[in-house]
Structures are given as C-alpha cells and as structure tokens.
Protein backbone atom coordinates (compact mmCIF):
# COMPACT_ATOMS: atom_id res chain seq x y z
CA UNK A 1 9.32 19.63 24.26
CA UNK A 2 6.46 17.67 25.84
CA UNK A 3 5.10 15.78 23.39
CA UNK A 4 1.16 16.19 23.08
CA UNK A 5 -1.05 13.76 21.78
CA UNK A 6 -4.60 13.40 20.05
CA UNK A 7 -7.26 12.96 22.07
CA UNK A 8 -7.56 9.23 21.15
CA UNK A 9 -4.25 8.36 21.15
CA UNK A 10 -4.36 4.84 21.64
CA UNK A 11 -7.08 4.19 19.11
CA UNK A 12 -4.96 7.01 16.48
CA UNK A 13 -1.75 4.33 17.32
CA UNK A 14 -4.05 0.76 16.75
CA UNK A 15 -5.16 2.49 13.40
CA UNK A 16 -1.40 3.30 12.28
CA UNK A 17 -0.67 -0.97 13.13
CA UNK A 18 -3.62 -1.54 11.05
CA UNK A 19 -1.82 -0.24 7.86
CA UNK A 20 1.42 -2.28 8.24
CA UNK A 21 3.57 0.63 6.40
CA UNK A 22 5.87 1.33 9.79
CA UNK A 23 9.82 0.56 8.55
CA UNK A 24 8.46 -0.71 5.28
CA UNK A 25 10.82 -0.13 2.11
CA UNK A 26 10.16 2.85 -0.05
CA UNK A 27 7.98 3.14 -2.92
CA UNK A 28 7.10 4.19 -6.41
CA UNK A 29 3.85 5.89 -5.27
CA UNK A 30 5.05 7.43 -2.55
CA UNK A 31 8.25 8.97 -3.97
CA UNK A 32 6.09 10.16 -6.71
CA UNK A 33 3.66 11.96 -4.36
CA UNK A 34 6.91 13.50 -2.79
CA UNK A 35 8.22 14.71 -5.22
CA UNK A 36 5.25 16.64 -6.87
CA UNK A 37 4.76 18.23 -3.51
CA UNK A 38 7.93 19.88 -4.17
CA UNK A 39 7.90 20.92 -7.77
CA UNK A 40 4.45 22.29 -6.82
CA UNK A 41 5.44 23.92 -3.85
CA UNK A 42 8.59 24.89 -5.18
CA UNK A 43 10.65 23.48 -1.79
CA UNK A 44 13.52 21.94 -1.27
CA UNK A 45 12.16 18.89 1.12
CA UNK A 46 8.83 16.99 1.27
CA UNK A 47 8.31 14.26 3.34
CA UNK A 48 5.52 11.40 3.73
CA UNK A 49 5.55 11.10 7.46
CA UNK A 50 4.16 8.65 10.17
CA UNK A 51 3.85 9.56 13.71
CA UNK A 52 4.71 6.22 16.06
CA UNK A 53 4.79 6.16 19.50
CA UNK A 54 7.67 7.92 20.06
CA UNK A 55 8.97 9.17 16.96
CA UNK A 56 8.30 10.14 13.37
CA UNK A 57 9.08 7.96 10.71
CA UNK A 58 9.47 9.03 6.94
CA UNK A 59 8.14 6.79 4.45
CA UNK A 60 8.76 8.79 2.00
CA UNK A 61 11.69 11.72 1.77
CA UNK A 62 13.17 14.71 -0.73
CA UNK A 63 16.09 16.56 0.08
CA UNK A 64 16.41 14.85 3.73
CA UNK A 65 18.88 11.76 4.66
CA UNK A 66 17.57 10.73 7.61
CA UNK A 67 14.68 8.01 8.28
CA UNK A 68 12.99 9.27 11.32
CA UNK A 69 13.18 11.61 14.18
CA UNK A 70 11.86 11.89 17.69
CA UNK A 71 8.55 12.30 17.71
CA UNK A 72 8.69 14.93 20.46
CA UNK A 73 10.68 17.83 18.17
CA UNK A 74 8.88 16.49 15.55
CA UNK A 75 6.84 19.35 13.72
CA UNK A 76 4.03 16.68 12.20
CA UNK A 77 3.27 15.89 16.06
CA UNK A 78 1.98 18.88 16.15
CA UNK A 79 0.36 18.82 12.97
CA UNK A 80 -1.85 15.92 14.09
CA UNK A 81 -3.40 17.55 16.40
CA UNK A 82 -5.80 19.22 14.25
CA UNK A 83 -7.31 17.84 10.93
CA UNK A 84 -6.85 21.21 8.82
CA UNK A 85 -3.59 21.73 7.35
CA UNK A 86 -0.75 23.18 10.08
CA UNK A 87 1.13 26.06 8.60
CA UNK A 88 3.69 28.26 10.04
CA UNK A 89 5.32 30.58 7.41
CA UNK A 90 8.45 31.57 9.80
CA UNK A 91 9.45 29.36 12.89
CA UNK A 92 11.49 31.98 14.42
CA UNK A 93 8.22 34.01 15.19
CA UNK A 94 6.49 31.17 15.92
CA UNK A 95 6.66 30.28 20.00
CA UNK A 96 5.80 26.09 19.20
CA UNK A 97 9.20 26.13 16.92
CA UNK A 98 11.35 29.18 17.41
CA UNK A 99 13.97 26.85 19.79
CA UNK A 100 13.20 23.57 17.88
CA UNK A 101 16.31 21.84 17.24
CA UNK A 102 15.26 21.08 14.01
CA UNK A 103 14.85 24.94 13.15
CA UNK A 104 18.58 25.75 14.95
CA UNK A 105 20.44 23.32 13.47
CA UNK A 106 19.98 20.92 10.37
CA UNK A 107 17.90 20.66 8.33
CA UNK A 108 17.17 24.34 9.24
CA UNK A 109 13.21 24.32 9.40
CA UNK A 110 11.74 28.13 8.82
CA UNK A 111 8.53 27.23 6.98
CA UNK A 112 6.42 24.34 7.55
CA UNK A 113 2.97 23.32 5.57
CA UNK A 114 1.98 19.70 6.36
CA UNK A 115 -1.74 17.88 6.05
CA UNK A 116 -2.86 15.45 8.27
CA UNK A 117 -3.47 11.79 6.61
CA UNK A 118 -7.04 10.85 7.86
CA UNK A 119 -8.06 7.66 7.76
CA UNK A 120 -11.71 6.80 7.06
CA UNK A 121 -12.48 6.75 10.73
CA UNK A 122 -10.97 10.76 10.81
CA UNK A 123 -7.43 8.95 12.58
CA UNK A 124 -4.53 10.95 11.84
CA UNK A 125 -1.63 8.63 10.89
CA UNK A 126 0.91 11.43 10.16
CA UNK A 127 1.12 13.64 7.79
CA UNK A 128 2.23 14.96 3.62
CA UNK A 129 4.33 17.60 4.60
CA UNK A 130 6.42 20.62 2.54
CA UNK A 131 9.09 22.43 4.05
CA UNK A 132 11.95 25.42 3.18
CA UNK A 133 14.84 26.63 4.87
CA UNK A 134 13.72 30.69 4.40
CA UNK A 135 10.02 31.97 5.34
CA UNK A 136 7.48 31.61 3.02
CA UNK A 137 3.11 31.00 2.10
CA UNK A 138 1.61 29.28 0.28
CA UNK A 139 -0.77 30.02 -2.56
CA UNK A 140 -4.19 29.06 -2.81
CA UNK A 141 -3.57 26.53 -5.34
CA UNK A 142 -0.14 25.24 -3.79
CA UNK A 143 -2.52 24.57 -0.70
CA UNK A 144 -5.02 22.80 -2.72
CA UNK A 145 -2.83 20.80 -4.67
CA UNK A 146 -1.19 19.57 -1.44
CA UNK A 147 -4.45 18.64 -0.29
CA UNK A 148 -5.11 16.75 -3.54
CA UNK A 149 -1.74 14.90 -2.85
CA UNK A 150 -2.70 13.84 0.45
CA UNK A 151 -5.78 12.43 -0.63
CA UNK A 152 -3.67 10.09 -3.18
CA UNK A 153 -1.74 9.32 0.28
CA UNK A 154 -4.59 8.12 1.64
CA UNK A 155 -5.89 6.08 -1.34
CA UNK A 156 -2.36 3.82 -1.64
CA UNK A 157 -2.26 3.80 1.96
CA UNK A 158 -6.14 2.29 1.89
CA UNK A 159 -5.46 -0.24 -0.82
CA UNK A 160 -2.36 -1.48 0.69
CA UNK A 161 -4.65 -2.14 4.27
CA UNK A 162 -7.35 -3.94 1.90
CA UNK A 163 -5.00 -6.20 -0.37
CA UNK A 164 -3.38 -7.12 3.21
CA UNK A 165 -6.71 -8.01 4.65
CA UNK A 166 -7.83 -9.57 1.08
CA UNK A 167 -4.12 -11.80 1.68
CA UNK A 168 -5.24 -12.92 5.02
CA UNK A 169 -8.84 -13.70 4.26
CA UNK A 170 -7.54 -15.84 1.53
CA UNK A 171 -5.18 -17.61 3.58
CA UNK A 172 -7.73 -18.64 5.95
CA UNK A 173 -9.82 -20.05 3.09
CA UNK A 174 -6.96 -22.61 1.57
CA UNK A 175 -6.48 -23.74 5.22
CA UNK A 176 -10.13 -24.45 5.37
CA UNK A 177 -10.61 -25.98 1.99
CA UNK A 178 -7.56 -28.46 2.86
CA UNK A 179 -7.62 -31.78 4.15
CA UNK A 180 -8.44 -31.39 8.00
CA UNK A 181 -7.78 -33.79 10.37
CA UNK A 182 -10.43 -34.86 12.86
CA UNK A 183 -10.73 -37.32 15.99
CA UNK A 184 -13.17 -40.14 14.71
CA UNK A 185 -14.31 -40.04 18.30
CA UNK A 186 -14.51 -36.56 19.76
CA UNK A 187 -14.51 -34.78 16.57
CA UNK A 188 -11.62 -32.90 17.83
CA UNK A 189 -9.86 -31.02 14.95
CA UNK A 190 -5.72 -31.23 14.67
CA UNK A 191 -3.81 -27.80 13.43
CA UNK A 192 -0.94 -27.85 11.77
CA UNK A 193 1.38 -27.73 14.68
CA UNK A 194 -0.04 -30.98 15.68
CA UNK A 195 -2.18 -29.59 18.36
CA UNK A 196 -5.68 -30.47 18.77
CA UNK A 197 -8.86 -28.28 19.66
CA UNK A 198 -12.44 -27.87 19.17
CA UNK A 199 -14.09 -27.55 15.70
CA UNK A 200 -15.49 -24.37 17.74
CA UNK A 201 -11.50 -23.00 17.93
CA UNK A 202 -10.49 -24.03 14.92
CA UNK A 203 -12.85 -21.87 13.24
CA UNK A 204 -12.42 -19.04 15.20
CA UNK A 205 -9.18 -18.90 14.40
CA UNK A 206 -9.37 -19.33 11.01
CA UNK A 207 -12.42 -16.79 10.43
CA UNK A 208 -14.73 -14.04 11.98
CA UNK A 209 -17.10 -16.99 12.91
CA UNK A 210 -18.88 -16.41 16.44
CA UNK A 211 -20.32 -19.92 18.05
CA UNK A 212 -23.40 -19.72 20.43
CA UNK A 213 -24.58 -22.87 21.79
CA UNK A 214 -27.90 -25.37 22.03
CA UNK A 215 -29.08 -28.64 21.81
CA UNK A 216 -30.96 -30.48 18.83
CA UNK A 217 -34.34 -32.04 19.55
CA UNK A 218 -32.34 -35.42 18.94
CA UNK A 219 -29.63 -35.07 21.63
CA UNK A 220 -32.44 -33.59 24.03
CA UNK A 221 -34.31 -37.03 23.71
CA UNK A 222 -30.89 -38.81 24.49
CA UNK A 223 -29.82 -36.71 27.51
CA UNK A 224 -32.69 -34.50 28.65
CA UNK A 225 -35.85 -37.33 28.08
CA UNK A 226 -38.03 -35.59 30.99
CA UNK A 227 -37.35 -31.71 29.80
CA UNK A 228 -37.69 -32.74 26.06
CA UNK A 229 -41.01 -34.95 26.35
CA UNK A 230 -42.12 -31.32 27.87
CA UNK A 231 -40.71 -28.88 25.30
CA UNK A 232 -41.54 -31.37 22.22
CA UNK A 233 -45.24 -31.64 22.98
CA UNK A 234 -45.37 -28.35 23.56
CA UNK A 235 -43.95 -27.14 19.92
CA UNK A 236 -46.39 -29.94 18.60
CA UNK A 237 -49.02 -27.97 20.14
CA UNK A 238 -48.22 -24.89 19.29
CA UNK A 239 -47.79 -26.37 15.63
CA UNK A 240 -51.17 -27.91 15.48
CA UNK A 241 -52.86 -24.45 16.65
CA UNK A 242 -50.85 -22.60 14.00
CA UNK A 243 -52.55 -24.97 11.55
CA UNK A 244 -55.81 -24.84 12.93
CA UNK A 245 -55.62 -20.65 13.34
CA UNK A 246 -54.58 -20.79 9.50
C-alpha cells in the first residue's frame, strides 16, 4: 500500500521528536488508558500508537505482542489523515483494508475505531485505537468515552514535553549560575570542553537569548571621535529642546 501522508508531514514528524516518547519504556498511565479502552469497548486489543516515519510504533498494547509495524499497512496511517475518529466496522467490505495483511493474517483486523492524538498545534502524532477480530459499532457512549481517553493521552503526553523542557531550562540555569571562566583580556568565555567562544555564544547556547549589536557613547569617543562629537551634540540638543518644550 502506498503510504499517504498529512498534508504537513514534515512539521506532523518535528512535533512527534518534540515529545521524546519514540522507543520509550512502557508506562503506568498509558497501560491504564489501554486498558479502559477495552473494558469500555468491550475488545480484545487497544493500542496507544505513534506514527514515525516509516512505521507505527505502540507505546502502549492489550492483547498484541508485537512493538511496531510498518507504517504503510498500518491502519492508524490512515487514521491520521483526518482529525475525527476513523471507523470501519468490517474490513472485508471496506476497499482501504479488505487485502491488508493485517486483516488476512494475524492479528486478524475486522473492526477498527481509532482517534487521532492532536497536539495543541492540531498535529496528529498517532492515534488511541480499539480493535476486534469480528465486525462490530460502536455506541454513542463507547465513542465518547474513547474520545475522553484520548484526551487523557494527550494530557500525559503534554506534561511529559513540559517537565522535559522544564529539565532543560533548568540545566541551562546551574551552568549559568556556576563558576565561568573568562579571558582577563578578551573576555572570551571557556565551556566545559575546554573550548573558548564569545560571551555572545555562550549564551546562546545556554538560553533563548538573541544578541543585536551597538556601540556605547564611551567606546564611540575612543574609536569613532569625529562621528561621536557629531551624534553627542546632537542628543545634547535634542535634550536641551525637550527641556525647554517642557
């Protein structure tokens, strides 16, 4: 199957990176979310998916052993293509699925409900999907409830992204609070791989700090004397009318 993509694919894949969850262990809060989806559903298999690149990893799983799949028989590929819930209630009748692999052979897919995990930005990371191995709906309230579940996805999945960034940002600040070495003559700053730079680089790297650049009245006298005899009396001026105006 050709594998189709969202529209802003490359954005939709810097998003996923952004979350740091790819290959990660499994978890509490996920396998909790899992396995409500299938007591409420009343499946066999639920799965917390990702969609990489070029497959579909499963950060969370009920009732399958595998980790991941390729991404291009992989139903929640299709899924996150839209940001309503996908749901096919038999794949046989269903032209996207009917020769799937994953519907002829194990795990046997005939019905498929999955919701797309949207991050604030609308990016669809992968999905919180339910599926059997006989045709089947939904209720009303199964479809809401999954909906609800997805949500609680996206809420771990949000606080994991902000304690990461809250990590970092810390970080940065005990490097900057520490003793810093600096040249006595160029006031060139030393990192801790014995490297010097600029103070300019060094705090780049170390925070969201943009640098533009000027000159003090001070070093102006010293190395511009003709431009800043010209631009000094003229602030005075300026001063002295602002007074006078006043």
């Amino acid at each position: 199957m050709k594998i189709k993509t969202p529209t802003q694919e490359t954005e939709r894949l810097e998003a996923l990176k952004q979350y740091n969850i790819l290959d990660t262990p499994s978890e509490q809060a996920y396998d909790d979310i899992t396995r409500l989806a299938t007591f409420i559903c009343d499946v066999p298999i639920a799965l917390i998916t990702f969609v990489d690149a070029e497959r579909q990893w499963f950060k969370s799983k009920v009732g399958l052993n595998v980790a991941q799949t390729p991404r291009d028989i992989s139903f929640c590929s299709q899924c996150i293509l839209s940001q309503e819930m996908m749901l096919v209630k038999d794949t046989f009748l269903d032209e996207r699925f009917k020769d799937n692999p994953l519907v002829k052979v194990d795990p046997y897919i005939r019905f498929y409900a999955g919701i797309p995990l949207l991050t604030p930005n609308k990016q669809p990371l992968g999905t919180l999907c339910v599926i059997d191995r006989k045709p089947r709906d939904l209720s009303e309230s199964q479809k809401n409830a999954l909906e609800a579940l997805a949500r609680q996805v996206m809420i771990q999945l949000e606080l994991r992204r902000v304690s990461s960034q809250l990590a970092t940002a810390l970080d940065k600040i005990k490097i900057m609070e520490g003793l810093i070495p600096i040249c006595s003559y160029c006031k060139g700053i030393r990192n801790d791989q014995g490297y010097w730079s600029t103070v300019e680089k060094f705090i780049e790297q170390h925070s969201d700090v943009e640098f533009t650049h000027g000159i003090c009245n001070e070093c102006m006298k010293v190395h511009f004397p003709d431009v800043a005899k010209v631009l000094l009396e003229e602030n005075d001026d300026n001063k002295r009318n602002f007074v006078v105006d006043n």
